[in-house]
N, C-alpha and C. Protein backbone atom coordinates (compact mmCIF):
# COMPACT_ATOMS: atom_id res chain seq x y z
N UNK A 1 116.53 88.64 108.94
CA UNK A 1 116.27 89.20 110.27
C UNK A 1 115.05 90.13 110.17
N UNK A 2 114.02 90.03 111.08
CA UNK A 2 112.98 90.87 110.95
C UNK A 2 113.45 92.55 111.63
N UNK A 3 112.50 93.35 111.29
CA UNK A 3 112.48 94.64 111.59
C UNK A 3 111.56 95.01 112.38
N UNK A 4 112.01 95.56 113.77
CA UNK A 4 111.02 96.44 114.47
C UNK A 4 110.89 97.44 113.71
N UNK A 5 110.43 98.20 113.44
CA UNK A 5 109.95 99.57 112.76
C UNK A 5 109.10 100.89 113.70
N UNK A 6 110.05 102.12 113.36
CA UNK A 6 109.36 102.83 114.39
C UNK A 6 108.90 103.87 113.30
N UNK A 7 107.82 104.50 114.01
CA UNK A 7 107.78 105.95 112.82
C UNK A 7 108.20 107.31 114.35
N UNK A 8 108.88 107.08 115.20
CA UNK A 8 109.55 107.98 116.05
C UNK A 8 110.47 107.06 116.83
N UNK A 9 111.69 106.72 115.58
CA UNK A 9 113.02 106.44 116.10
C UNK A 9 113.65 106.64 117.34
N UNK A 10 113.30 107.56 118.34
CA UNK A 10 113.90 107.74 119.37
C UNK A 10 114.16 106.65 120.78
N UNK A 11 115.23 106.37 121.74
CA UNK A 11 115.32 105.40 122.27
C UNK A 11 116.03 105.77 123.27
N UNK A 12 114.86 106.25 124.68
CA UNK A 12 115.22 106.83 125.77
C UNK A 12 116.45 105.97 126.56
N UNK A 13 116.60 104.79 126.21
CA UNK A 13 117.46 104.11 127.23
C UNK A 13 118.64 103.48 126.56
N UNK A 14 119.98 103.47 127.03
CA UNK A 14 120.65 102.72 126.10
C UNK A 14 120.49 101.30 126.05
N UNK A 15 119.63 100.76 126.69
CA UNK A 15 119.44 99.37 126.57
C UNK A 15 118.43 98.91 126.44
N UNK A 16 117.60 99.04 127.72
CA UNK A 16 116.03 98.53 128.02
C UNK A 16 115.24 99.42 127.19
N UNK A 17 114.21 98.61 126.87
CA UNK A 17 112.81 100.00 126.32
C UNK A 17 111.52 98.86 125.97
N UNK A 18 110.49 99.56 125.81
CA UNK A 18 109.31 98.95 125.30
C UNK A 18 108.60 99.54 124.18
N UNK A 19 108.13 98.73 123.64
CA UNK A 19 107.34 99.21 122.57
C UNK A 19 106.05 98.32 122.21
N UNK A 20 104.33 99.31 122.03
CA UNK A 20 103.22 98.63 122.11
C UNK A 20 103.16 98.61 120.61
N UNK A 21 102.80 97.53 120.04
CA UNK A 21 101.99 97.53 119.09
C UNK A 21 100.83 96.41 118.53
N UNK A 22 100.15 96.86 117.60
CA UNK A 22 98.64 96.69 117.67
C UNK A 22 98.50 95.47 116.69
N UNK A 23 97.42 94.31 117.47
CA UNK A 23 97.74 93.56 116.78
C UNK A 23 98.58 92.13 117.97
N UNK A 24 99.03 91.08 117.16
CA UNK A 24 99.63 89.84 117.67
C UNK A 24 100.67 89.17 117.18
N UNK A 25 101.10 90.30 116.20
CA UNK A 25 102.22 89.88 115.33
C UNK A 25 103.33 89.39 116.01
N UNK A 26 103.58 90.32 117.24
CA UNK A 26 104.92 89.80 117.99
C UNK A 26 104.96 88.68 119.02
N UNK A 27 104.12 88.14 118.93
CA UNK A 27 103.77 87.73 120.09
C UNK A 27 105.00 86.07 121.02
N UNK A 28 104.94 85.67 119.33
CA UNK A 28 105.93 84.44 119.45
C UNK A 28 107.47 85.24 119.70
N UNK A 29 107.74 85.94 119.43
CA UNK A 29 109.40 87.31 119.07
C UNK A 29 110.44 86.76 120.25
N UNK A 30 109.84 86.66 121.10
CA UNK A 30 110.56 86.19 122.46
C UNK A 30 111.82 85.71 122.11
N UNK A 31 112.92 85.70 122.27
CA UNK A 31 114.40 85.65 121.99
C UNK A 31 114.90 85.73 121.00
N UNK A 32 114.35 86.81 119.93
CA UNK A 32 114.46 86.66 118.35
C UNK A 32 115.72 87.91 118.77
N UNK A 33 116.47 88.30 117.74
CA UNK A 33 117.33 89.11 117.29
C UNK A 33 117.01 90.38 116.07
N UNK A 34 116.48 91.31 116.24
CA UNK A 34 115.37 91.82 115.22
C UNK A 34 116.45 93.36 115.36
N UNK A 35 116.88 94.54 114.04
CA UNK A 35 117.01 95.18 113.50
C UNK A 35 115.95 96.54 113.89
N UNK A 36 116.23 97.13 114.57
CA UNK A 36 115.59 98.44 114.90
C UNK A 36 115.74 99.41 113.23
N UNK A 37 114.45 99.66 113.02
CA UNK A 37 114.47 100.70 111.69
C UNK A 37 113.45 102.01 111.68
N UNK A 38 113.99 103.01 111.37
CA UNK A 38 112.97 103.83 111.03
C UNK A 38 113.47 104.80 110.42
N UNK A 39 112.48 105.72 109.54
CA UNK A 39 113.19 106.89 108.90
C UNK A 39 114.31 106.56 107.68
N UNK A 40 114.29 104.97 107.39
CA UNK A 40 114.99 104.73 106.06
C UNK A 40 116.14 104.57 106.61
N UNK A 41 116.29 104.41 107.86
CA UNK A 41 117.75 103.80 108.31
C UNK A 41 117.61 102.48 109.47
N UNK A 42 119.17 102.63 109.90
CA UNK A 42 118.65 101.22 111.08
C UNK A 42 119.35 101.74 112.12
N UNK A 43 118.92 101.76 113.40
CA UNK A 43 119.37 102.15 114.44
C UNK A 43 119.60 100.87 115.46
N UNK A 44 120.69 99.70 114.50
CA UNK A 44 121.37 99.05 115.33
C UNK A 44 120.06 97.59 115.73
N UNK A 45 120.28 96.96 116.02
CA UNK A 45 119.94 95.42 116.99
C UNK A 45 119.31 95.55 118.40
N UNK A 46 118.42 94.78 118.12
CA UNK A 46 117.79 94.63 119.81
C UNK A 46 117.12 92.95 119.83
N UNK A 47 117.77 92.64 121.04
CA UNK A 47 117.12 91.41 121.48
C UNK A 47 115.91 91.67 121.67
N UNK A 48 115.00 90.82 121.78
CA UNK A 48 113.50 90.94 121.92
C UNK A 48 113.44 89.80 123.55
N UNK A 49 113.31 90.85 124.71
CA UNK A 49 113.44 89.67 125.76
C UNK A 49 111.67 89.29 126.63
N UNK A 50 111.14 90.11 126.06
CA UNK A 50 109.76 89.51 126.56
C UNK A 50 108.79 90.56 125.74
N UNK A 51 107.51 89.26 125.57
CA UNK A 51 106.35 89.86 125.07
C UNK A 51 105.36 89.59 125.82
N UNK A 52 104.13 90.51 125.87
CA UNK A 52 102.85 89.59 126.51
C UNK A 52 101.85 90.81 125.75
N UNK A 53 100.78 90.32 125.91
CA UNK A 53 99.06 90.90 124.69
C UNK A 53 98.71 90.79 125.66
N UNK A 54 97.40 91.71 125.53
CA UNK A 54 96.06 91.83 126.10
C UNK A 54 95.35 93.20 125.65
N UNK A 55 94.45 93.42 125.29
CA UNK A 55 93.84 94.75 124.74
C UNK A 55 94.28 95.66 125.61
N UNK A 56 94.68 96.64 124.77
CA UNK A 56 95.04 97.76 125.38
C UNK A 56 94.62 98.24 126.40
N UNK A 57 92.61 98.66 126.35
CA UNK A 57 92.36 99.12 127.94
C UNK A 57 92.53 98.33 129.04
N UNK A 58 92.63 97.33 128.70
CA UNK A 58 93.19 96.43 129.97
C UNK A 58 94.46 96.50 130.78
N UNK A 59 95.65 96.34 129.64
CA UNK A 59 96.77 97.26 130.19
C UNK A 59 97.03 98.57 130.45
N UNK A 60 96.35 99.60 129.67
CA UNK A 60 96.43 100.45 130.63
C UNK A 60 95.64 101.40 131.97
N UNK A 61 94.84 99.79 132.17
CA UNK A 61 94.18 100.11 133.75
C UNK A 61 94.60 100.59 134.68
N UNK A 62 94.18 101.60 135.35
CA UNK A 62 94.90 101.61 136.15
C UNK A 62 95.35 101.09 137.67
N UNK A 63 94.39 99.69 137.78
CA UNK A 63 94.90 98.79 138.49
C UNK A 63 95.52 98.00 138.06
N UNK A 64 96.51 98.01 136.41
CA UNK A 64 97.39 96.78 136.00
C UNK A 64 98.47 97.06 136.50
N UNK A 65 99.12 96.22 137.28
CA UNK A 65 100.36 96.35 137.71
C UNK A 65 101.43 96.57 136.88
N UNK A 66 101.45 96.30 135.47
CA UNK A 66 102.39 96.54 134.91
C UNK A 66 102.30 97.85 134.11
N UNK A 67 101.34 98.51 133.88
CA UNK A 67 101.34 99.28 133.35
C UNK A 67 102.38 100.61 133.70
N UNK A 68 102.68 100.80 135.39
CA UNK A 68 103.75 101.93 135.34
C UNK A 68 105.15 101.32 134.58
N UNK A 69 105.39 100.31 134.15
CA UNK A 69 106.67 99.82 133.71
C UNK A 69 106.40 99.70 132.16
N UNK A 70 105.36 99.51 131.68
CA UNK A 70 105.16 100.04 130.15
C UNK A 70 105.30 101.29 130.14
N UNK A 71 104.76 102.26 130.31
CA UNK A 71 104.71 103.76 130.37
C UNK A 71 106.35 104.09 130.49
N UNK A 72 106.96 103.81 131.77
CA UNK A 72 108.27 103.91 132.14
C UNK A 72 109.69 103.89 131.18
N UNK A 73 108.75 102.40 130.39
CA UNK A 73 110.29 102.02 129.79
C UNK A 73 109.92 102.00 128.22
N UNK A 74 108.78 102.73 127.90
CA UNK A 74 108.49 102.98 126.52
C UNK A 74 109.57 104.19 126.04
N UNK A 75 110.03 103.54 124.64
CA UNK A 75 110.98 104.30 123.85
C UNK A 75 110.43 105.41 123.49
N UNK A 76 109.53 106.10 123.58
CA UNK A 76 109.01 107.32 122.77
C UNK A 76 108.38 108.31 124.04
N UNK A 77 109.51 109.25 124.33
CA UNK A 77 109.13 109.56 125.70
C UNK A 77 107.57 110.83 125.17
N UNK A 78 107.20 110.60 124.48
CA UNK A 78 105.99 111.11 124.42
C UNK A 78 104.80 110.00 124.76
N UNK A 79 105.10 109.10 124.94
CA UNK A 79 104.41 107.41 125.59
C UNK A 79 104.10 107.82 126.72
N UNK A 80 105.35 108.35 127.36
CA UNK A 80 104.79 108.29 129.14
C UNK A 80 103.48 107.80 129.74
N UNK A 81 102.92 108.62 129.04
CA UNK A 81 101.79 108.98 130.03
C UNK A 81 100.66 108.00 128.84
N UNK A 82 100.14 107.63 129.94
CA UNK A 82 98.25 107.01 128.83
C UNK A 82 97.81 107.74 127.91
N UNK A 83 97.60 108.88 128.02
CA UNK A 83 96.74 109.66 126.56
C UNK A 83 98.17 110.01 125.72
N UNK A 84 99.34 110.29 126.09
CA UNK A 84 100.70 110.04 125.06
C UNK A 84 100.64 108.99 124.29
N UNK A 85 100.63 107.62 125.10
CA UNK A 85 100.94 106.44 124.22
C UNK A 85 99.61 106.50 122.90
N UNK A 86 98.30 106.53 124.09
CA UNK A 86 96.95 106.28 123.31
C UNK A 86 96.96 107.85 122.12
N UNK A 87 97.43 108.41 121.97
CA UNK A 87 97.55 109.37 121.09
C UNK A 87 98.51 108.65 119.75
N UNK A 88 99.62 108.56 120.08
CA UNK A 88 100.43 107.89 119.27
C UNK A 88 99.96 106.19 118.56
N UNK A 89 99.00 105.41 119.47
CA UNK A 89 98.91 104.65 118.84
C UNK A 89 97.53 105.04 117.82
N UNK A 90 96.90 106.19 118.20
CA UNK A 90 95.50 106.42 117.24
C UNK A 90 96.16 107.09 116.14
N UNK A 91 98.00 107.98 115.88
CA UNK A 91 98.08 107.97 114.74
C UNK A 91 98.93 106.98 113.99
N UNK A 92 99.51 106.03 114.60
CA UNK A 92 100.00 104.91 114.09
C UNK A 92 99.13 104.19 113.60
N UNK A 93 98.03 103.92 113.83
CA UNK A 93 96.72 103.06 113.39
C UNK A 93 95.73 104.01 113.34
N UNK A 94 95.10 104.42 112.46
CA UNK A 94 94.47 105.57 112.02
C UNK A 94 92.85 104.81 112.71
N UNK A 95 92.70 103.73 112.69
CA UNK A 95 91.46 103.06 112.84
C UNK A 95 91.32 102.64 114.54
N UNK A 96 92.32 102.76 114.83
CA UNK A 96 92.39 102.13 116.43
C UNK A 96 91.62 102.38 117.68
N UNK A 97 91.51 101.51 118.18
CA UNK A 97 89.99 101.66 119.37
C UNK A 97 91.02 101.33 120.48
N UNK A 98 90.43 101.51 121.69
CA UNK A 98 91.26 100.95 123.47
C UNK A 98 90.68 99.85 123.54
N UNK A 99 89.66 99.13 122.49
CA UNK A 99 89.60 97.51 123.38
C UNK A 99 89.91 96.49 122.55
N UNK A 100 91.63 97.30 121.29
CA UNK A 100 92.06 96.28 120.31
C UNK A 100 93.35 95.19 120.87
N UNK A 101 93.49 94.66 120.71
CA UNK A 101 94.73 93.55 121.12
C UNK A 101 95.17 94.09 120.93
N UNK A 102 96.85 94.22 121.55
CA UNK A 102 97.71 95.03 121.53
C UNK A 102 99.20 94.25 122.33
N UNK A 103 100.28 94.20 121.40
CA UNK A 103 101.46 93.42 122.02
C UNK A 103 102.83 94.58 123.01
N UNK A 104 103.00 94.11 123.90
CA UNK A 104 103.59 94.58 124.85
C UNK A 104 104.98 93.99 124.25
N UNK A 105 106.06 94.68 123.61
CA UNK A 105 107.73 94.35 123.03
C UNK A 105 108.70 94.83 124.18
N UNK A 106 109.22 94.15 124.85
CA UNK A 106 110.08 94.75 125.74
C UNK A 106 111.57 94.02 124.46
N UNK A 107 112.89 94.74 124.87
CA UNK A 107 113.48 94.61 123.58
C UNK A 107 115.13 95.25 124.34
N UNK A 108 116.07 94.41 124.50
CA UNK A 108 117.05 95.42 124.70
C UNK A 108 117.91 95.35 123.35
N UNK A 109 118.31 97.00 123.35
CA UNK A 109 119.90 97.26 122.78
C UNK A 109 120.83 96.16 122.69
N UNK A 110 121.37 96.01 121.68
CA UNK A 110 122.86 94.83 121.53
C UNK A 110 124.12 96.05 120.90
């Protein structure tokens, strides 16, 4: 079973949540069954119920329609907001730019 991996475990919702990350790795994930981990433990199972990419500044335009529902339902309520997420992903990826591919994980709780 693969591992989502967080380096800020936290998981505002008991079910729904999202999570961006950089890159196209997830992209196929779509009905996979994947192991929430971080901090050297596992915080339980999550279905993986939709993915979609597109470089980051694109999603977080602020004419993308989806973007209040990334922000919204991102697990790391320091995400909220655009310069939250874009903060967190410049120290998750030490190298990271706003016009890198970037996968959109929506993921519920089991």
């Amino acid at each position: 079973m693969k591992k989502l991996e967080f380096k800020n475990p936290v998981f505002l919702f008991a079910q729904q949540n999202v999570t961006v990350r950089r890159g196209r790795k997830w992209i196929n994930s779509e009905g996979e069954t994947v192991e929430l981990w971080g901090k050297g433990q596992s915080y339980g199972k999550a279905l993986i119920t939709s993915v979609y990419s597109g470089k980051f500044s694109e999603l977080m335009d602020n004419n993308n329609p989806t973007q209040t529902d990334i922000l919204r339902l991102e697990h790391d309520p320091q995400c909220h907001t655009i310069k939250g997420l874009h903060e967190a992903m410049k120290r998750a990826y030490l190298d990271f730019k706003d016009d890198d591919d970037v996968c959109v994980v929506e993921f519920w709780k089991t």
